[in-house]
N, C-alpha and C. Protein backbone atom coordinates (compact mmCIF):
# COMPACT_ATOMS: atom_id res chain seq x y z
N UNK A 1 -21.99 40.21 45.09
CA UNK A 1 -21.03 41.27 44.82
C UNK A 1 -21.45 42.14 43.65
N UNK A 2 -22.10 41.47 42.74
CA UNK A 2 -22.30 42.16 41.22
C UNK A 2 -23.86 42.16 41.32
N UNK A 3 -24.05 42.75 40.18
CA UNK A 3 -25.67 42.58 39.87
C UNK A 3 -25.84 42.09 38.67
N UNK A 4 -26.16 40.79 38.48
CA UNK A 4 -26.55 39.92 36.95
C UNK A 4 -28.05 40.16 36.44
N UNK A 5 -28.18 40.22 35.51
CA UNK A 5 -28.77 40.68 34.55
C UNK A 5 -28.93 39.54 33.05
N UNK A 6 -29.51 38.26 33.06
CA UNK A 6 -29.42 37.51 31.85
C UNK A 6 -27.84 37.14 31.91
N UNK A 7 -27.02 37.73 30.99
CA UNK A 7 -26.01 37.33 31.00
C UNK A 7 -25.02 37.70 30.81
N UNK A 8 -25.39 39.65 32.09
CA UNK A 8 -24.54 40.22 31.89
C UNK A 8 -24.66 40.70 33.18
N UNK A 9 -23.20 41.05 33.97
CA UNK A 9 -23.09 40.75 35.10
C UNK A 9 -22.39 42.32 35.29
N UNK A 10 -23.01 43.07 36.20
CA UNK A 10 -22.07 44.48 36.71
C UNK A 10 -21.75 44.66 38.16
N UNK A 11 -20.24 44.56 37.64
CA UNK A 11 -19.60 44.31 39.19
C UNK A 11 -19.22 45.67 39.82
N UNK A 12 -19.20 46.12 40.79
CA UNK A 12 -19.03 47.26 41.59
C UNK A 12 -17.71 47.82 40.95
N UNK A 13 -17.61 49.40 41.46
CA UNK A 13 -16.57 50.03 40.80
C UNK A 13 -15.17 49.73 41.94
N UNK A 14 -14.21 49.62 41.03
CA UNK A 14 -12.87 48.78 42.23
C UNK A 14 -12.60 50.43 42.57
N UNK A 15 -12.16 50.29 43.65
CA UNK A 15 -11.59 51.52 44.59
C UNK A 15 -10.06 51.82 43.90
N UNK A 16 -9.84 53.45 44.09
CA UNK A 16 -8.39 53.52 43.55
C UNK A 16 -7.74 53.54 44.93
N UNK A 17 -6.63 53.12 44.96
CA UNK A 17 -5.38 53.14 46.08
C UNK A 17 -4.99 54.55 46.61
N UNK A 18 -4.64 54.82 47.51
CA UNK A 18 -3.99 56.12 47.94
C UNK A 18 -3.54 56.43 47.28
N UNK A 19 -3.04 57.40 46.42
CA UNK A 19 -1.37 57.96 45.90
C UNK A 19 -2.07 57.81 44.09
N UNK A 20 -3.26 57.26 44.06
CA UNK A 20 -3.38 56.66 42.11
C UNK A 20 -4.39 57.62 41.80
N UNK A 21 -4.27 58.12 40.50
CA UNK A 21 -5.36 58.59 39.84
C UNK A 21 -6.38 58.44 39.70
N UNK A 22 -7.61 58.93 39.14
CA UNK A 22 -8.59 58.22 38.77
C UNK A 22 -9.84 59.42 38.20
N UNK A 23 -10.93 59.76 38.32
CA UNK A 23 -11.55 60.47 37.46
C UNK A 23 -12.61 61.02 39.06
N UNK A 24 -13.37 62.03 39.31
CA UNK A 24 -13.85 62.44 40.50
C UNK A 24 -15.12 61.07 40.50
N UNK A 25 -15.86 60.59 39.91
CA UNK A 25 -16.72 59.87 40.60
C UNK A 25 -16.19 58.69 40.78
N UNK A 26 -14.85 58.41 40.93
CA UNK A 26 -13.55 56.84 41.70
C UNK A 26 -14.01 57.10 42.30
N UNK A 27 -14.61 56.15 43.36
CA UNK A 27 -13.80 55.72 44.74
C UNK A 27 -12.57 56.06 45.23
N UNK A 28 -12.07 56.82 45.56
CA UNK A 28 -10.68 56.82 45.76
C UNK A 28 -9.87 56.50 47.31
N UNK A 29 -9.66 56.01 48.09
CA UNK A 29 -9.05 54.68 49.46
C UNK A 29 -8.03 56.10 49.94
N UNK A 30 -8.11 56.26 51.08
CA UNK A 30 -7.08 57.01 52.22
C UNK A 30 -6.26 55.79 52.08
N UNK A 31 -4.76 56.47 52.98
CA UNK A 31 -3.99 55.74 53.23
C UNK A 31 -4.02 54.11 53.90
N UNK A 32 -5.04 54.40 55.02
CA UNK A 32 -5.30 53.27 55.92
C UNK A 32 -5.84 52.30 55.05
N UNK A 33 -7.15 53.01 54.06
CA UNK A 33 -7.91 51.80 53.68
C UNK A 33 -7.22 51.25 52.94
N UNK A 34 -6.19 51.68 52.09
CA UNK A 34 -5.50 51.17 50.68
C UNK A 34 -4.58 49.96 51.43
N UNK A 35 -4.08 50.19 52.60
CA UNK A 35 -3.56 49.58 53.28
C UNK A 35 -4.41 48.36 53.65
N UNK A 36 -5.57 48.36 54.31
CA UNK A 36 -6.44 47.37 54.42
C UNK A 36 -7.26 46.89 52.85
N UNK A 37 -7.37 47.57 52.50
CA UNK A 37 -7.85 46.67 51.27
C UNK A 37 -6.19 45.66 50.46
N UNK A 38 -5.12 45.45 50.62
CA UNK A 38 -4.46 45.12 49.74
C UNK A 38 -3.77 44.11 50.92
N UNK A 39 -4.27 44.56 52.18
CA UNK A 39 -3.64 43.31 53.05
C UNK A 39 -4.24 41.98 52.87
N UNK A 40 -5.57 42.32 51.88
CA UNK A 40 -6.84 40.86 52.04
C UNK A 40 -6.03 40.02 51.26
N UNK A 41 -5.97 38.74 51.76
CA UNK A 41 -5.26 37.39 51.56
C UNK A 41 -5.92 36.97 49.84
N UNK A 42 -7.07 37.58 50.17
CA UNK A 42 -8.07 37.30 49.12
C UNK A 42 -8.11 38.28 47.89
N UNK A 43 -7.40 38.77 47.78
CA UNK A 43 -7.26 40.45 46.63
C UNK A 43 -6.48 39.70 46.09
N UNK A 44 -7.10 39.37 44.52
CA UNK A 44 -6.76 39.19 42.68
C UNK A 44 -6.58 40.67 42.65
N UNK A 45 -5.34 40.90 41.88
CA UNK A 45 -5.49 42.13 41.04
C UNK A 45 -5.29 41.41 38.99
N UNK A 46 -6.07 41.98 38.44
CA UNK A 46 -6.39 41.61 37.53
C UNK A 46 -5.74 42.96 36.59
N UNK A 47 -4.87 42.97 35.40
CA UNK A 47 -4.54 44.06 34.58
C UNK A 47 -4.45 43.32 33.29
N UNK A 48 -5.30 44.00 31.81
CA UNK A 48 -4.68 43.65 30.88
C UNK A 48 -3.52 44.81 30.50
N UNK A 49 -2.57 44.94 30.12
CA UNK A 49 -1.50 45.33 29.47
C UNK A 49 -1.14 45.44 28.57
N UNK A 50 -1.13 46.97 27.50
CA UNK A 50 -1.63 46.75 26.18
C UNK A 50 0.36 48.08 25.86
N UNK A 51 1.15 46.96 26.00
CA UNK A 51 2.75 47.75 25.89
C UNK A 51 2.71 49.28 26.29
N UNK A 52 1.86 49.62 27.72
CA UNK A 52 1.83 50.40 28.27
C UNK A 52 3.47 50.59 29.51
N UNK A 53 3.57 51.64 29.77
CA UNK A 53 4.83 51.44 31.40
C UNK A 53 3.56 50.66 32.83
N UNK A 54 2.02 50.34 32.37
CA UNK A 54 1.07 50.52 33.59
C UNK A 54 1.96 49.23 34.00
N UNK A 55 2.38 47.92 33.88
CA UNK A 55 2.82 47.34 34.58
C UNK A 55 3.73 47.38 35.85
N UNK A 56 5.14 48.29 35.13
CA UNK A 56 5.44 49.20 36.50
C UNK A 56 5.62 50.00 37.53
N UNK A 57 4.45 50.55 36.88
CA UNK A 57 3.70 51.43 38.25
C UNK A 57 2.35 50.89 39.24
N UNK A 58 2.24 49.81 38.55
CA UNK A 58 1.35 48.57 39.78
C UNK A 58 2.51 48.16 40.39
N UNK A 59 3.22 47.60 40.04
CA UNK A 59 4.41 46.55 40.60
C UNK A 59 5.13 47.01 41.82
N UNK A 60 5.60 49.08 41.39
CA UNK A 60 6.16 49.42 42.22
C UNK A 60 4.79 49.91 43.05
N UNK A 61 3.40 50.56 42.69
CA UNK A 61 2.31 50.93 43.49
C UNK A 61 2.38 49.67 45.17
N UNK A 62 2.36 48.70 44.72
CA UNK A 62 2.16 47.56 45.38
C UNK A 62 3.07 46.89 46.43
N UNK A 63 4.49 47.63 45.83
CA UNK A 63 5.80 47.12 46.48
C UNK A 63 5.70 47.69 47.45
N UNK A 64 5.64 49.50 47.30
CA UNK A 64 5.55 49.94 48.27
C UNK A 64 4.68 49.59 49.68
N UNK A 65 3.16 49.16 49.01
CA UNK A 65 2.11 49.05 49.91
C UNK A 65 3.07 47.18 50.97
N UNK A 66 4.10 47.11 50.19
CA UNK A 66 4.21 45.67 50.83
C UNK A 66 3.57 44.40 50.47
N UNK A 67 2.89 44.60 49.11
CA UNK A 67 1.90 43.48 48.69
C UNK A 67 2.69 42.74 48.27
N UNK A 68 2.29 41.11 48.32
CA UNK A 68 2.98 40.00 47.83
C UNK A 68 2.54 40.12 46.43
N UNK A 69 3.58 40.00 45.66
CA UNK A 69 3.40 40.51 43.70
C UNK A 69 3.63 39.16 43.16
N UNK A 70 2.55 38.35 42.28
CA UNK A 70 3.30 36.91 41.77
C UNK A 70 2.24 37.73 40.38
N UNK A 71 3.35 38.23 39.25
CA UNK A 71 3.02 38.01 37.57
C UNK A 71 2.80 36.80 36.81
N UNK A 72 2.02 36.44 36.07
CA UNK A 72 1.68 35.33 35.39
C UNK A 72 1.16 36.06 33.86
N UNK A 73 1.87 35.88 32.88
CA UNK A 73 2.05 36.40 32.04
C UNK A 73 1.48 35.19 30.61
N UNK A 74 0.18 35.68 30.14
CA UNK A 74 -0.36 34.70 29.08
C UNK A 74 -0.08 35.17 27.47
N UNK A 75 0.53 33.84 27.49
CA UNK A 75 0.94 33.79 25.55
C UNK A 75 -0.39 33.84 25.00
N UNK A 76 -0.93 34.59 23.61
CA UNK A 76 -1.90 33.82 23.10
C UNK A 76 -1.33 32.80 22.29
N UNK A 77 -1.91 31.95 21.51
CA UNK A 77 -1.50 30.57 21.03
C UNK A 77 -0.55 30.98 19.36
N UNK A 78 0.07 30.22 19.13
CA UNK A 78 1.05 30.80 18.06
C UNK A 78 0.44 31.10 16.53
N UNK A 79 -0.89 29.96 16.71
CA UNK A 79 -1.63 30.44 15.77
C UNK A 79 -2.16 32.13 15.25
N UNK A 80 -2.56 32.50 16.34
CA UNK A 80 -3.42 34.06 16.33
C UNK A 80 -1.92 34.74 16.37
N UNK A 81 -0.92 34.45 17.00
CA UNK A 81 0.19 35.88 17.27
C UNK A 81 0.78 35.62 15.53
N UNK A 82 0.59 34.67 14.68
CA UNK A 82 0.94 34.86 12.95
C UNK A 82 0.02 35.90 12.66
N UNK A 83 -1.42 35.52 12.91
CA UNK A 83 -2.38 35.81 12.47
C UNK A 83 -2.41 37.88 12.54
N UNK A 84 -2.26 37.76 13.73
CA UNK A 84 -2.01 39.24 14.66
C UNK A 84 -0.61 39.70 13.30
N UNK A 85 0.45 39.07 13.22
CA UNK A 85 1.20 39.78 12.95
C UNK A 85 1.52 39.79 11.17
N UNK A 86 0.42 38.93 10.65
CA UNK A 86 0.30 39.28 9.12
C UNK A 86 -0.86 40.75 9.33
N UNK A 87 -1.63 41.24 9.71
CA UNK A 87 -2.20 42.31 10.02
C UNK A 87 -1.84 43.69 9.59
N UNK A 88 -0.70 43.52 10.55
CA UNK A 88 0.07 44.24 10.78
C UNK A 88 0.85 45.08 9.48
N UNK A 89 0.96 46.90 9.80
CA UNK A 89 1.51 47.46 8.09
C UNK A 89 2.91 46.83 8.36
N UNK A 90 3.79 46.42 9.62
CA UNK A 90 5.26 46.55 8.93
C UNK A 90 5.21 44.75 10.02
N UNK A 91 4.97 43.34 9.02
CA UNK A 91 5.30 42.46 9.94
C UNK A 91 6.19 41.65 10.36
N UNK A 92 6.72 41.46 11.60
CA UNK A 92 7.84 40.91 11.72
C UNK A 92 8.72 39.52 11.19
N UNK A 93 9.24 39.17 11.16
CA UNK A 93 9.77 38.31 10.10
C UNK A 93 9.51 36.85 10.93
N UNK A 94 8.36 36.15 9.91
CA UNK A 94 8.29 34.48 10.71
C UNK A 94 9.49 33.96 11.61
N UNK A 95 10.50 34.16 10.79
CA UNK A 95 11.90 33.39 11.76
C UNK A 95 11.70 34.16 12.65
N UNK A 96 11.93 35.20 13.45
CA UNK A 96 12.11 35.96 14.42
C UNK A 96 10.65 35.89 15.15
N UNK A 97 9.58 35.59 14.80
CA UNK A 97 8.60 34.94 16.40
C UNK A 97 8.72 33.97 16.42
């Protein structure tokens, strides 16, 4: 699928869906294909989420297409989210994480 390189691996560019943005050298999927690409039993969609709205415009992108949607949502460990939030100019108050 990719092309590895030592120990660095470049995986093909993911196709954008019918109806989604993307920049002119996307890939960009007609109706049908977006349809066939998201019917595969086998399609991970992978998003990091950085307190963007992008979560619900996959969620609803997907609803529409009829895709089965299961979120799994990772804590980092409580150590680093102190760590993350002494950083920080205004940080939130220990009791309250």
């Amino acid at each position: 699928m990719g092309a590895s390189r030592d120990d660095f691996t470049k995986y093909p560019h993911t196709p954008h869906l019918f109806g989604s943005r993307g920049t002119d050298d996307d890939k960009h999927l007609g109706e049908r294909g977006s349809l066939d690409f998201i019917a595969d039993p086998s399609l991970i969609v992978e998003e990091k989420l950085d307190g963007t709205n992008a979560r619900k415009r996959w969620i609803d992108l997907f609803a529409d297409y009829g895709a089965r949607i299961e979120l799994v949502y990772l804590e980092p460990r409580l150590s680093m989210i102190f760590r993350q939030n002494e950083r920080r100019t205004k940080p939130v108050p220990t009791h309250v994480i």
